[in-house]
N, C-alpha and C. Protein backbone atom coordinates (compact mmCIF):
# COMPACT_ATOMS: atom_id res chain seq x y z
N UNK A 1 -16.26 126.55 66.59
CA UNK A 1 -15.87 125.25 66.07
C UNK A 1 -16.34 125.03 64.63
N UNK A 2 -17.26 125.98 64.19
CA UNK A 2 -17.77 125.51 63.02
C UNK A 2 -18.40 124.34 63.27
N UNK A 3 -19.07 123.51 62.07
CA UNK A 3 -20.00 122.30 62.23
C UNK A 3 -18.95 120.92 62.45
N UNK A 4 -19.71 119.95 63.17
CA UNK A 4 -18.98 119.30 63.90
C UNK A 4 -19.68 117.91 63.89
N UNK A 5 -19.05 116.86 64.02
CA UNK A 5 -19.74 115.44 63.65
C UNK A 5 -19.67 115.13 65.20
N UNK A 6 -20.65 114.24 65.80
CA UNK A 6 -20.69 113.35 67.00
C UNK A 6 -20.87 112.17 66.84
N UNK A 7 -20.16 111.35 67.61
CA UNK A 7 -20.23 109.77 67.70
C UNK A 7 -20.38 109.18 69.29
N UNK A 8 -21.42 108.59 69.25
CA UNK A 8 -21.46 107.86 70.68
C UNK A 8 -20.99 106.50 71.07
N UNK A 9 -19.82 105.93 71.45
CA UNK A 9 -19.80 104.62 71.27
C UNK A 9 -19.53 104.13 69.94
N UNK A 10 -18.31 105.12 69.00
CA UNK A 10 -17.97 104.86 68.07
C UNK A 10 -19.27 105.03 66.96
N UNK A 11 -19.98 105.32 67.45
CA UNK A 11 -21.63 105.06 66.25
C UNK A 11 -21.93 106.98 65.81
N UNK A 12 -21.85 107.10 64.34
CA UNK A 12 -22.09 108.54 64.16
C UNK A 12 -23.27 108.99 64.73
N UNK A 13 -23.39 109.97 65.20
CA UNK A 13 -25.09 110.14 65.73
C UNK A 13 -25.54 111.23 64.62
N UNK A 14 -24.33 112.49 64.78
CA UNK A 14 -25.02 113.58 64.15
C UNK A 14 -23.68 114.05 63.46
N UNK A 15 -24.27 114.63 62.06
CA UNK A 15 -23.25 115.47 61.33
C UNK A 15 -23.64 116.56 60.50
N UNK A 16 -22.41 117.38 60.28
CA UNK A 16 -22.53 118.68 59.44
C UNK A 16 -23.53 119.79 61.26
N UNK A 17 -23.04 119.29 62.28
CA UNK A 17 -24.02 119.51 63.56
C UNK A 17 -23.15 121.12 63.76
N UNK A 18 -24.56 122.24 63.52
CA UNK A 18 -23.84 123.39 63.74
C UNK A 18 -24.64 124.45 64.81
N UNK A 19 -23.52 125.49 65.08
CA UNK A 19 -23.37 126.17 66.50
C UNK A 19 -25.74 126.70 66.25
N UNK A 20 -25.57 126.81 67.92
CA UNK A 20 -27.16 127.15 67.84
C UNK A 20 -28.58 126.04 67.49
N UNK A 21 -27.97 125.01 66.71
CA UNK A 21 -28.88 123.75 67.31
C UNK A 21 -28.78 122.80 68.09
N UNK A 22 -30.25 122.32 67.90
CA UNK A 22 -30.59 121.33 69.12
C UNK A 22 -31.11 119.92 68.35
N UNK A 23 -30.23 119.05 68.04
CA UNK A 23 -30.64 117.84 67.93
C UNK A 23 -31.64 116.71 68.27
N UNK A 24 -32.36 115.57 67.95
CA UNK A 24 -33.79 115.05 68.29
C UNK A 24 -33.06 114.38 69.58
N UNK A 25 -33.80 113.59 70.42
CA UNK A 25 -33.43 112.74 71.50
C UNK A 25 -32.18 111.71 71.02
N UNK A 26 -31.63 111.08 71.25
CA UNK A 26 -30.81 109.58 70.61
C UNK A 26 -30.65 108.61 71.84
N UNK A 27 -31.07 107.65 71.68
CA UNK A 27 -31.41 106.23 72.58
C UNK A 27 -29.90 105.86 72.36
N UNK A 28 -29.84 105.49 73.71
CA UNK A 28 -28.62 104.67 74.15
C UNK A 28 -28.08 103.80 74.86
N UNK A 29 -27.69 102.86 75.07
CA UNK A 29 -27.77 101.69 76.05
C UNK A 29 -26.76 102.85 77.05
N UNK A 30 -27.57 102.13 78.33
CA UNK A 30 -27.00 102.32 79.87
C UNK A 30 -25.48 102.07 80.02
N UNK A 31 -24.77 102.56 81.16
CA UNK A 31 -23.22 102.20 81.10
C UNK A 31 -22.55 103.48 80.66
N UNK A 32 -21.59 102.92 80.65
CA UNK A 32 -20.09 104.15 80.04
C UNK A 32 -20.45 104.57 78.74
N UNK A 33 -21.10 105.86 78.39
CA UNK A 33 -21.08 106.01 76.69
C UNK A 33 -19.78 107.07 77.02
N UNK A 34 -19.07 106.53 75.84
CA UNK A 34 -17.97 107.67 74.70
C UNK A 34 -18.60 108.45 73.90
N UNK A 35 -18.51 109.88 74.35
CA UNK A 35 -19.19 110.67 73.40
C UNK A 35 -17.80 111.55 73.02
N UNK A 36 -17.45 110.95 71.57
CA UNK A 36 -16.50 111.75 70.47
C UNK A 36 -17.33 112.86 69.54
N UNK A 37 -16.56 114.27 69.69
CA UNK A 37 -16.71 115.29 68.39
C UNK A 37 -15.54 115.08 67.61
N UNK A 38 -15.63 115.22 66.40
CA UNK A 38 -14.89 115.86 65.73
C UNK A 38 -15.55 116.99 64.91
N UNK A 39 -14.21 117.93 64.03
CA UNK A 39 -14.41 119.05 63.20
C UNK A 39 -14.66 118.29 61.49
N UNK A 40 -15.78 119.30 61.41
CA UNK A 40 -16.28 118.64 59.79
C UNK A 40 -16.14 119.42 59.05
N UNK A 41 -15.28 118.94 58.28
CA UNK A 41 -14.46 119.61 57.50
C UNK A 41 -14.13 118.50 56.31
N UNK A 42 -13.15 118.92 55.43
CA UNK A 42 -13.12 118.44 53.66
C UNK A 42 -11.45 117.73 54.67
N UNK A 43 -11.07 116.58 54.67
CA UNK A 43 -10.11 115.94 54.74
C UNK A 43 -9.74 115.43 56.12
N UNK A 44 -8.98 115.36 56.74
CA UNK A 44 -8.86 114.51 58.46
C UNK A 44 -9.72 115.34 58.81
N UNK A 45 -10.64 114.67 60.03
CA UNK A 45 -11.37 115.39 60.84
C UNK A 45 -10.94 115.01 62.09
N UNK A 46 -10.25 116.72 62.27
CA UNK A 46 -9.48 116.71 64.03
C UNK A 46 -10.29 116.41 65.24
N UNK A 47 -9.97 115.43 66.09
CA UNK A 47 -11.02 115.27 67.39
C UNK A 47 -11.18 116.44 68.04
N UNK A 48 -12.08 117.02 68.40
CA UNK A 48 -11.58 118.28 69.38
C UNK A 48 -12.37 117.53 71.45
N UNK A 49 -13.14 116.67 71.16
CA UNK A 49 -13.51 116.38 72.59
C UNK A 49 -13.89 114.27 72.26
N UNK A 50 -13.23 114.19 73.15
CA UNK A 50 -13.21 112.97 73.49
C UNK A 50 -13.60 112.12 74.98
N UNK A 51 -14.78 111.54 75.37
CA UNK A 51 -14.30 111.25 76.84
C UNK A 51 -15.66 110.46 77.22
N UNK A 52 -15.42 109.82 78.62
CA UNK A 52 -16.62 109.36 78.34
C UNK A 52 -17.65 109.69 79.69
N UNK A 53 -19.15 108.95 79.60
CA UNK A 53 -19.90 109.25 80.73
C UNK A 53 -20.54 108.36 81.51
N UNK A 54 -21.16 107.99 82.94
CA UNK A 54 -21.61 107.14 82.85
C UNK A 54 -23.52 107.47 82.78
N UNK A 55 -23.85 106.62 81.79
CA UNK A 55 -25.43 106.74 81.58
C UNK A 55 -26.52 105.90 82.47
N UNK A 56 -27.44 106.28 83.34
CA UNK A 56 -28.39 105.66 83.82
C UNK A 56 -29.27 105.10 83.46
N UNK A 57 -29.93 103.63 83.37
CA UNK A 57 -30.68 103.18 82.82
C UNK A 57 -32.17 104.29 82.51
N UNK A 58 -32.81 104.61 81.95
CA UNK A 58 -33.85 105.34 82.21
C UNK A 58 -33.76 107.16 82.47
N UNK A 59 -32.36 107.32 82.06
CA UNK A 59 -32.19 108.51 82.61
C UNK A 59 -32.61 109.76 81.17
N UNK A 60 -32.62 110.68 80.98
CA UNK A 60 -32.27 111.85 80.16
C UNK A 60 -31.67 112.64 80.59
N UNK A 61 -30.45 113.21 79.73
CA UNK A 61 -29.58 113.90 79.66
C UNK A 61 -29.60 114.76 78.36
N UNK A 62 -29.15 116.41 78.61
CA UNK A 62 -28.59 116.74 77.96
C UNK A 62 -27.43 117.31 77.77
N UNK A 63 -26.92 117.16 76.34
CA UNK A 63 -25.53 117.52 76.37
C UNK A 63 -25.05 118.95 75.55
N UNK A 64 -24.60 120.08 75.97
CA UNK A 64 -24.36 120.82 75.56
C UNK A 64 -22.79 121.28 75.30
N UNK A 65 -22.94 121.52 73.84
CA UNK A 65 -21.30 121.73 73.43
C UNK A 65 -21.01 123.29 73.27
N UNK A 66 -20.20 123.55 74.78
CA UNK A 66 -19.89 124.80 75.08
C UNK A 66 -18.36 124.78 74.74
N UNK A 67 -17.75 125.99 73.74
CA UNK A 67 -16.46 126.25 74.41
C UNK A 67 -15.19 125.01 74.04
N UNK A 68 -15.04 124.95 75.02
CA UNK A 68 -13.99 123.72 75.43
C UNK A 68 -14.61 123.04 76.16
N UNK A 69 -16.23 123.10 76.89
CA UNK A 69 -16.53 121.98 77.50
C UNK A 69 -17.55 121.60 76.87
N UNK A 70 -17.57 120.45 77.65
CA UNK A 70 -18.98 119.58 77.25
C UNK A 70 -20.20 119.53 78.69
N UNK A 71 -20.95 120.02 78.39
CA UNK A 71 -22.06 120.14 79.75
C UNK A 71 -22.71 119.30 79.73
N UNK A 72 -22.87 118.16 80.73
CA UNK A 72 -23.98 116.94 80.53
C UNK A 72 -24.73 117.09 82.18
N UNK A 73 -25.97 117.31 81.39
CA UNK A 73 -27.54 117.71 82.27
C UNK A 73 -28.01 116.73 83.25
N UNK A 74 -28.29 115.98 83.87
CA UNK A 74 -29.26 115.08 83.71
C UNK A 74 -30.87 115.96 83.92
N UNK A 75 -31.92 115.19 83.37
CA UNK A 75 -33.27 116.14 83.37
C UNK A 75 -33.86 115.53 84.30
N UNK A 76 -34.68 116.07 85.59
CA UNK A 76 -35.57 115.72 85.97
C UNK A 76 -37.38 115.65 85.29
N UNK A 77 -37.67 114.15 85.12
CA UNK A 77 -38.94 114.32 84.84
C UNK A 77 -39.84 113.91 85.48
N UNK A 78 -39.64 113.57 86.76
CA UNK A 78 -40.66 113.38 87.18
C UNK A 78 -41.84 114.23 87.33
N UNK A 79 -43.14 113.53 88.08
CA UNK A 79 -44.26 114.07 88.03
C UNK A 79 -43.88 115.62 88.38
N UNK A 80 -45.24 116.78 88.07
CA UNK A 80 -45.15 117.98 88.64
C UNK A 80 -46.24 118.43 89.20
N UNK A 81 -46.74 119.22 90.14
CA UNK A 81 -48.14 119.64 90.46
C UNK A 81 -48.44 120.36 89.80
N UNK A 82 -49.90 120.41 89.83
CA UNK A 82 -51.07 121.06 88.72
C UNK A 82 -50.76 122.39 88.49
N UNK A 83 -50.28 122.80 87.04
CA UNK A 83 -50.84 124.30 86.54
C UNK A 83 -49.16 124.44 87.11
N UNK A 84 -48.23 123.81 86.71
CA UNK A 84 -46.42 124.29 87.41
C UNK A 84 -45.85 123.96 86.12
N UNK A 85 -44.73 124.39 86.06
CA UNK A 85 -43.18 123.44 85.24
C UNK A 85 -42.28 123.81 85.71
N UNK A 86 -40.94 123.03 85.55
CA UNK A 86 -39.98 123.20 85.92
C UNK A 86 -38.73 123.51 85.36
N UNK A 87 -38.02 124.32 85.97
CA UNK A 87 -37.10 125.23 85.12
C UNK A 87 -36.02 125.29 85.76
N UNK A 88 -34.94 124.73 84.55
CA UNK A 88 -33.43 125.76 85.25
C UNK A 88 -32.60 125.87 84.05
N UNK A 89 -31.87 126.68 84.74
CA UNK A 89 -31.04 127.79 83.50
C UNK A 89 -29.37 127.35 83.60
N UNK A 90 -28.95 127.17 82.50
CA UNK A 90 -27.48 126.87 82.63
C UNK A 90 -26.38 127.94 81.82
N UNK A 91 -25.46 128.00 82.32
CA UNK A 91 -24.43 128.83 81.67
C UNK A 91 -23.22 128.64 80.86
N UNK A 92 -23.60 128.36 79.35
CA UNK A 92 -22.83 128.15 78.54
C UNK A 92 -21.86 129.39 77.90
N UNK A 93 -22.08 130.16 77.98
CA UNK A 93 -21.38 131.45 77.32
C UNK A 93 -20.12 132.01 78.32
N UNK A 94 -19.05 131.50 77.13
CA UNK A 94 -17.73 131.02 78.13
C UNK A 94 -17.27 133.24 78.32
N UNK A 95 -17.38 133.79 77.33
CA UNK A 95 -17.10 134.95 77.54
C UNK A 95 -17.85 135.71 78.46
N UNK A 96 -19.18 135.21 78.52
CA UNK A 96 -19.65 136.24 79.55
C UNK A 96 -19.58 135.83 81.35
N UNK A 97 -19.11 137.02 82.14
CA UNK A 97 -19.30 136.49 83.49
C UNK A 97 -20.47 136.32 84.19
N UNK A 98 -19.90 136.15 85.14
CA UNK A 98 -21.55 134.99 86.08
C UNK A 98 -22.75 136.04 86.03
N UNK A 99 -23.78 135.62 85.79
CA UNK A 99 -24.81 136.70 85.81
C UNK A 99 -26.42 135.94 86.95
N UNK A 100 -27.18 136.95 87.06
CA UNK A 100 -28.09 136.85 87.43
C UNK A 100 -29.19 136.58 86.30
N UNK A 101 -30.59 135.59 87.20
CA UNK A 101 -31.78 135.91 85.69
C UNK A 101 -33.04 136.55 87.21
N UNK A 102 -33.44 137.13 86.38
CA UNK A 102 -34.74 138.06 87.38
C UNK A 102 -35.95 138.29 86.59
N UNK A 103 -36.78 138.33 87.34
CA UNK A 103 -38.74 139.13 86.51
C UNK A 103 -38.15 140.37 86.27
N UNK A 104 -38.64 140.66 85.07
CA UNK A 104 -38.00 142.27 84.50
C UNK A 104 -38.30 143.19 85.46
N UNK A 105 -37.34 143.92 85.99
CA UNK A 105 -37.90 144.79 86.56
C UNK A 105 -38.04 145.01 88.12
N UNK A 106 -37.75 143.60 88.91
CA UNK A 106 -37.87 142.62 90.15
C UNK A 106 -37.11 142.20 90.53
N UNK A 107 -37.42 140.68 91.39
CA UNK A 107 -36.11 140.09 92.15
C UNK A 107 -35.71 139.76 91.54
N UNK A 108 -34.75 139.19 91.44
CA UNK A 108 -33.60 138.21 91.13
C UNK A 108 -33.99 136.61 91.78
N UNK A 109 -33.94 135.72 90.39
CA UNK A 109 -34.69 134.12 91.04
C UNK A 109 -33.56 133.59 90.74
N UNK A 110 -32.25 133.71 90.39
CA UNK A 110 -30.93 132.96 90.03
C UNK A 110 -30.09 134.12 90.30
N UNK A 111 -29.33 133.78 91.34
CA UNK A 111 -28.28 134.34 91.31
C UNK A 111 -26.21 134.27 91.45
N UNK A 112 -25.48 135.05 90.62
CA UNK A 112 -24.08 134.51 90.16
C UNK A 112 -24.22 133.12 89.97
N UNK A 113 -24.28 133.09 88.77
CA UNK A 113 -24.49 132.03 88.11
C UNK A 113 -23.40 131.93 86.87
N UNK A 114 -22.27 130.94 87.55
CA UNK A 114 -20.51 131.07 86.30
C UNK A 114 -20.85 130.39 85.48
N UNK A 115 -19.78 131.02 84.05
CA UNK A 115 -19.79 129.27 83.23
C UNK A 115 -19.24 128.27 83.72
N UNK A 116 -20.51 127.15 82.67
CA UNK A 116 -20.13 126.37 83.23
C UNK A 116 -21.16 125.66 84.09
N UNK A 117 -22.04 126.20 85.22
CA UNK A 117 -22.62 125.71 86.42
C UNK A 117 -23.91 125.65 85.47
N UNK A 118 -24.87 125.01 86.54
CA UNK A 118 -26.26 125.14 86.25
C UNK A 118 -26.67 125.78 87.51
N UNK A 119 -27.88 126.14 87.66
CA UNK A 119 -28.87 126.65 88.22
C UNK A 119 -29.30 125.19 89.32
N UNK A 120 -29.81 125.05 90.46
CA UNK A 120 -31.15 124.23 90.87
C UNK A 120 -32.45 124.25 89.71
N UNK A 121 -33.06 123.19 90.04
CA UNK A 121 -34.50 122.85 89.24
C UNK A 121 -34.98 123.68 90.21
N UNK A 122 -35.92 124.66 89.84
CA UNK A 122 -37.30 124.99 90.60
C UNK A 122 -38.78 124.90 89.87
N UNK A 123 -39.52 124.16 90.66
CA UNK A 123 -41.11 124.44 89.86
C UNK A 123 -41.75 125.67 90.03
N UNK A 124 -42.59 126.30 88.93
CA UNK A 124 -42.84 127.59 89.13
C UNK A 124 -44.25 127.26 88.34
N UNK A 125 -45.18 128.10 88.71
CA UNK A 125 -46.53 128.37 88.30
C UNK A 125 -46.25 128.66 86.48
N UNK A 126 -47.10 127.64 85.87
CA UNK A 126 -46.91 127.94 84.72
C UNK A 126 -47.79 129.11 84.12
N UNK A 127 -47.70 129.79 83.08
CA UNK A 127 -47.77 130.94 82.43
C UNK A 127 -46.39 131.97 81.65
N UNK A 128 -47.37 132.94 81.32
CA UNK A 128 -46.18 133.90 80.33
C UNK A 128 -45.36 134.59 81.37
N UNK A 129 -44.27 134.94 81.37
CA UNK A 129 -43.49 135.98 82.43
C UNK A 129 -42.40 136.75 81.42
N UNK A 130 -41.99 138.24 81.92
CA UNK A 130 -40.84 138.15 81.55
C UNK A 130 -39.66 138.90 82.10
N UNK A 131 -38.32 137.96 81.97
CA UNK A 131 -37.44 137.88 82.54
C UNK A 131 -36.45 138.41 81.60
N UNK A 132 -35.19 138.49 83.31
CA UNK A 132 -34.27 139.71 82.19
C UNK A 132 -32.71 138.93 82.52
N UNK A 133 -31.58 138.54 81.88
CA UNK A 133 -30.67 138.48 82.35
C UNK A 133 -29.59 139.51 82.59
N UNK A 134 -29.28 139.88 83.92
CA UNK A 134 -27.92 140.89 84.30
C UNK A 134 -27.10 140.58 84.55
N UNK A 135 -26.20 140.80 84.61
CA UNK A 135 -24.72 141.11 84.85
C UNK A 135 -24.51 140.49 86.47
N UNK A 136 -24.17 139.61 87.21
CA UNK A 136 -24.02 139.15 88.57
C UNK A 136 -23.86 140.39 89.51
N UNK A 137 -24.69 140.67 90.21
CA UNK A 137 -24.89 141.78 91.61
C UNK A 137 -24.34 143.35 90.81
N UNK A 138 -24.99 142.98 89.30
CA UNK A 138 -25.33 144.71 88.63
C UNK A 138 -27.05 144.94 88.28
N UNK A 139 -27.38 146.01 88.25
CA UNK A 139 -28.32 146.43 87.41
C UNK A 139 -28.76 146.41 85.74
N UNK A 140 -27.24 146.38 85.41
CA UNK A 140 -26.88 145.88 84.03
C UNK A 140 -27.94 145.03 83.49
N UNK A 141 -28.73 144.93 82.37
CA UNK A 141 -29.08 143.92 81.64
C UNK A 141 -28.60 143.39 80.57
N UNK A 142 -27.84 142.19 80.30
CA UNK A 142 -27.05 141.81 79.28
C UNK A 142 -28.49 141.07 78.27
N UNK A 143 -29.27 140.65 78.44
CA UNK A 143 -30.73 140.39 77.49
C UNK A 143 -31.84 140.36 77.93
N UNK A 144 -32.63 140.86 77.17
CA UNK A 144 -34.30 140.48 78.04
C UNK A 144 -34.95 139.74 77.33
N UNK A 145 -35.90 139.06 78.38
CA UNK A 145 -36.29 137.79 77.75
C UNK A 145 -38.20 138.32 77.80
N UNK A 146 -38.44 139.17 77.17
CA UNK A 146 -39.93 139.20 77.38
C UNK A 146 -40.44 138.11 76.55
N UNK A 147 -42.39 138.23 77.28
CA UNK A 147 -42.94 136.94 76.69
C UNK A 147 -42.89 135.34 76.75
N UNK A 148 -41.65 135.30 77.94
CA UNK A 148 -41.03 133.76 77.96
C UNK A 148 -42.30 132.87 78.46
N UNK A 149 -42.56 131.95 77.84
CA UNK A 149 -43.76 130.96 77.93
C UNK A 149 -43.25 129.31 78.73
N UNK A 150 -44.51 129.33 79.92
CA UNK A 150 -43.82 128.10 80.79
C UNK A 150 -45.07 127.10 80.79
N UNK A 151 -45.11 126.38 80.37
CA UNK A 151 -46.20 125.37 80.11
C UNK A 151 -46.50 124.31 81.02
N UNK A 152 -47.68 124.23 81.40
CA UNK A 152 -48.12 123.40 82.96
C UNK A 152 -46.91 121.67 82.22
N UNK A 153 -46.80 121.11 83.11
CA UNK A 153 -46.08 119.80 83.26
C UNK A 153 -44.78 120.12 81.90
N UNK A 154 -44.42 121.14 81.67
CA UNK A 154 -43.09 120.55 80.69
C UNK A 154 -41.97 121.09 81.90
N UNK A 155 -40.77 120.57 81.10
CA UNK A 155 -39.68 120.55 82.00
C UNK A 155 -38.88 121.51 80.81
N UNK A 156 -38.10 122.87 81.69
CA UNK A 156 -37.32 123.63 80.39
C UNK A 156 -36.25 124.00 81.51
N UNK A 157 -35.01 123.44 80.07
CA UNK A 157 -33.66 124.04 80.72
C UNK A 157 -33.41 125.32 79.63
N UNK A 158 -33.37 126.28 80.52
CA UNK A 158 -32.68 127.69 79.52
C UNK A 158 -31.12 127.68 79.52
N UNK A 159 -30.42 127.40 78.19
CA UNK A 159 -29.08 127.77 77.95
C UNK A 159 -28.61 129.22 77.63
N UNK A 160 -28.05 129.79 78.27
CA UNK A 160 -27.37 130.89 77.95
C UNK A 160 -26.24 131.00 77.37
N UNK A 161 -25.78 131.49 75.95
CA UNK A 161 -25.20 131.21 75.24
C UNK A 161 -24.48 132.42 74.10
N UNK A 162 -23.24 132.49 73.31
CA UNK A 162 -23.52 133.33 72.49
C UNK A 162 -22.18 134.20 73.57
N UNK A 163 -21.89 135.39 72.86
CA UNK A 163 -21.19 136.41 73.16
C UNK A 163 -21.80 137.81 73.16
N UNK A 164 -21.34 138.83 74.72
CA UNK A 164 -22.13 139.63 74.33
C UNK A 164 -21.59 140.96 73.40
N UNK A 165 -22.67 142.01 72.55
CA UNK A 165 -21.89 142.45 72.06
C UNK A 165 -21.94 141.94 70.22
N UNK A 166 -21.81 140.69 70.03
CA UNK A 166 -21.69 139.70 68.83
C UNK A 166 -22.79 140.07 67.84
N UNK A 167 -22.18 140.36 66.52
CA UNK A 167 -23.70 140.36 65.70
C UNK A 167 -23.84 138.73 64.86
N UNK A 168 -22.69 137.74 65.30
CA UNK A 168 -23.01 136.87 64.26
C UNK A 168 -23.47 135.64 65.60
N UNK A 169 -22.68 135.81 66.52
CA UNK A 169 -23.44 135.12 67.70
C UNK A 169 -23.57 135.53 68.72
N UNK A 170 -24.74 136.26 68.61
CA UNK A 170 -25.29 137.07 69.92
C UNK A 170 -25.82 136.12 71.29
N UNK A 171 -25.22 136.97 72.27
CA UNK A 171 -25.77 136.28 73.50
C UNK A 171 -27.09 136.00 73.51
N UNK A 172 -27.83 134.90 73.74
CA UNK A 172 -29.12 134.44 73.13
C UNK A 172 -29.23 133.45 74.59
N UNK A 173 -30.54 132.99 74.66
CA UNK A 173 -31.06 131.52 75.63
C UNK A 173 -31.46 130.99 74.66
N UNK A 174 -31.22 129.63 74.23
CA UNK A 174 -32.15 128.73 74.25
C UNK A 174 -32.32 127.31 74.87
N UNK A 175 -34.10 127.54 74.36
CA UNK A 175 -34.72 126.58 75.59
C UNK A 175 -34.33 124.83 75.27
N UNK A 176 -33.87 124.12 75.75
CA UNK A 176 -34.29 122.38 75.46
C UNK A 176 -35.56 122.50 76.73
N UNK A 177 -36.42 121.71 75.84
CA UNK A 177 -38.30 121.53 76.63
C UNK A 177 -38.07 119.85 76.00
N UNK A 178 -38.85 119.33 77.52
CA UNK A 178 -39.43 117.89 77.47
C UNK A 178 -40.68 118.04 78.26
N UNK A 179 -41.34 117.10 78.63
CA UNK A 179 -42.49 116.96 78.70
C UNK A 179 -41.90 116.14 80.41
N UNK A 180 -43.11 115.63 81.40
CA UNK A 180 -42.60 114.82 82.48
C UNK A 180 -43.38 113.71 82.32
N UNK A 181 -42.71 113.10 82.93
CA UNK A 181 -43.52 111.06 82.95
C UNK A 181 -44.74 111.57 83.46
N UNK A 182 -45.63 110.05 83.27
CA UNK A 182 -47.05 109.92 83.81
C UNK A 182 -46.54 109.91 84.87
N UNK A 183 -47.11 110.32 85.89
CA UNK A 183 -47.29 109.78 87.05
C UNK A 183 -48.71 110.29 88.10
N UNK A 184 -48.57 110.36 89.69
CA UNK A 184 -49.58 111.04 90.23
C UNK A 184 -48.34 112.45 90.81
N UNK A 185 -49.30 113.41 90.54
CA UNK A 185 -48.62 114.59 90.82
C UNK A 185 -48.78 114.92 92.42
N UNK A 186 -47.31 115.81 92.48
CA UNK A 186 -47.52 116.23 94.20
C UNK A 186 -48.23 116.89 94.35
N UNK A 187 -48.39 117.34 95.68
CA UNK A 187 -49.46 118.02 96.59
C UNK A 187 -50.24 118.89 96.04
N UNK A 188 -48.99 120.49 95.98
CA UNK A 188 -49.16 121.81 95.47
C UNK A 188 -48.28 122.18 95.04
N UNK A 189 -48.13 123.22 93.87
CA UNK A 189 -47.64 123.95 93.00
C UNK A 189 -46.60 124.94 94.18
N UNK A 190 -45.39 125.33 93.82
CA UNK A 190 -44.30 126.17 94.30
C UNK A 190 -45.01 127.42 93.94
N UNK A 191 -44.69 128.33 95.06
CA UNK A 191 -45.85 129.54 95.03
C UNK A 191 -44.99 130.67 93.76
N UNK A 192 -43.76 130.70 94.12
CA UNK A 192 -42.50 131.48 93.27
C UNK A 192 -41.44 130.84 93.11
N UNK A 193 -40.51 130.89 91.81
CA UNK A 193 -39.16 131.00 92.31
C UNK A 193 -38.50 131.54 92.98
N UNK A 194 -37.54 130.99 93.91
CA UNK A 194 -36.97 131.32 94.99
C UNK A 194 -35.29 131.56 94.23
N UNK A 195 -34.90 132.43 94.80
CA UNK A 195 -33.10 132.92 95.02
C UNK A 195 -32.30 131.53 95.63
N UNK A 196 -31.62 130.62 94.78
CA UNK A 196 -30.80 129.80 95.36
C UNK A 196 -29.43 129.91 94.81
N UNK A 197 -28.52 129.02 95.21
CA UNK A 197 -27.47 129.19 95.45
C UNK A 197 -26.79 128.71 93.93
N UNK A 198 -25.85 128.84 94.01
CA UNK A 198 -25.18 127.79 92.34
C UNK A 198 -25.04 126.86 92.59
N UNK A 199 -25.42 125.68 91.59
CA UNK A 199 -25.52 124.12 92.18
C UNK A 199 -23.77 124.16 91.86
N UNK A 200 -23.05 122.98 91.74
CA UNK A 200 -22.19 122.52 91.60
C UNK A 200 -21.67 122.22 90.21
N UNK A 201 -20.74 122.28 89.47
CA UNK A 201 -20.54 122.12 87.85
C UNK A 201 -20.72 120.22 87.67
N UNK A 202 -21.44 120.44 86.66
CA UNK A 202 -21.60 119.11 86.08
C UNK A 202 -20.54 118.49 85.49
């Protein structure tokens, strides 16, 4: 798309907005928001996505501009148990097919995973790990993710993104990280990620 302007509710939010970033939070009243792109460019700027959502009072969302779609998240923040965070991985990279993410080397903690879908949230023991993404029910590794860092109470969605193959946009993750509300935390910490199913497309 090249760089691209957004408007929420007719109101510009972001411009000159290009492929591979991640924009600050933007506050928004609750209800139906219209979230318009257009292409930014020197003269008419063509709409390319138009439509709208409904927003929860109190909620966070993120929105990712894949493709031809638009992916809208909602984030869980609630509390987490001690020494955990919580993680899930979504699939923006319209060229590549459904893949798996696994401990290098190990199981598989996501599996066939299309564009398009997200992952389940799972809490996982925070620390360094590293993980590899393959190819759905191959051995194949399409990237490895050594070193990936999971920080007690933040909340991280991994985007998968990019084409594989690409030297100008290589298949890449990146992370959107928030932090979770105060609250009192549960019991105990999730011992591993577990193998679940593909949630449903957002």
């Amino acid at each position: 798309l090249g760089q691209v302007e957004v408007a929420l509710n007719g109101e510009g939010e972001l411009d000159e907005f290009e492929y591979g970033t991640t924009s600050d939070w933007i506050e928004v009243e609750p209800g139906l928001v219209r979230v318009t792109i257009t292409e930014d460019r020197a003269g008419f700027n063509w709409a390319v996505f138009d439509t709208s959502y409904p927003i929860a009072a109190g909620g966070h969302y993120n929105f990712i501009i894949s493709d031809v779609l638009i992916l809208a998240t909602p984030i869980t923040r609630d509390p987490l148990p001690a020494d955990t965070a919580r993680v899930q991985v979504v699939h923006a990279a319209v060229d590549v097919p459904s893949i798996d993410v696994a401990v290098t080397g190990g199981d598989t903690i996501i599996s066939n995973l299309a564009y398009g879908k997200r992952s389940p949230e799972v809490a996982v023991p925070a620390g360094t790990r590293d993980f590899e993404v393959r190819l759905a029910g191959s051995p194949d590794v399409a990237l490895s993710l050594p070193g990936t860092v999971l920080e007690a109470g933040m909340v991280y969605e991994f985007v998968a993104m990019g084409t594989l193959g690409s030297e100008d946009t290589p298949l890449t993750v990146t992370p959107l990280v928030d932090d979770v509300l105060a609250g009192t935390p549960t019991a105990s910490p999730a011992a591993s990620p577990v193998a679940s199913p593909v949630a449903s497309p957002v």
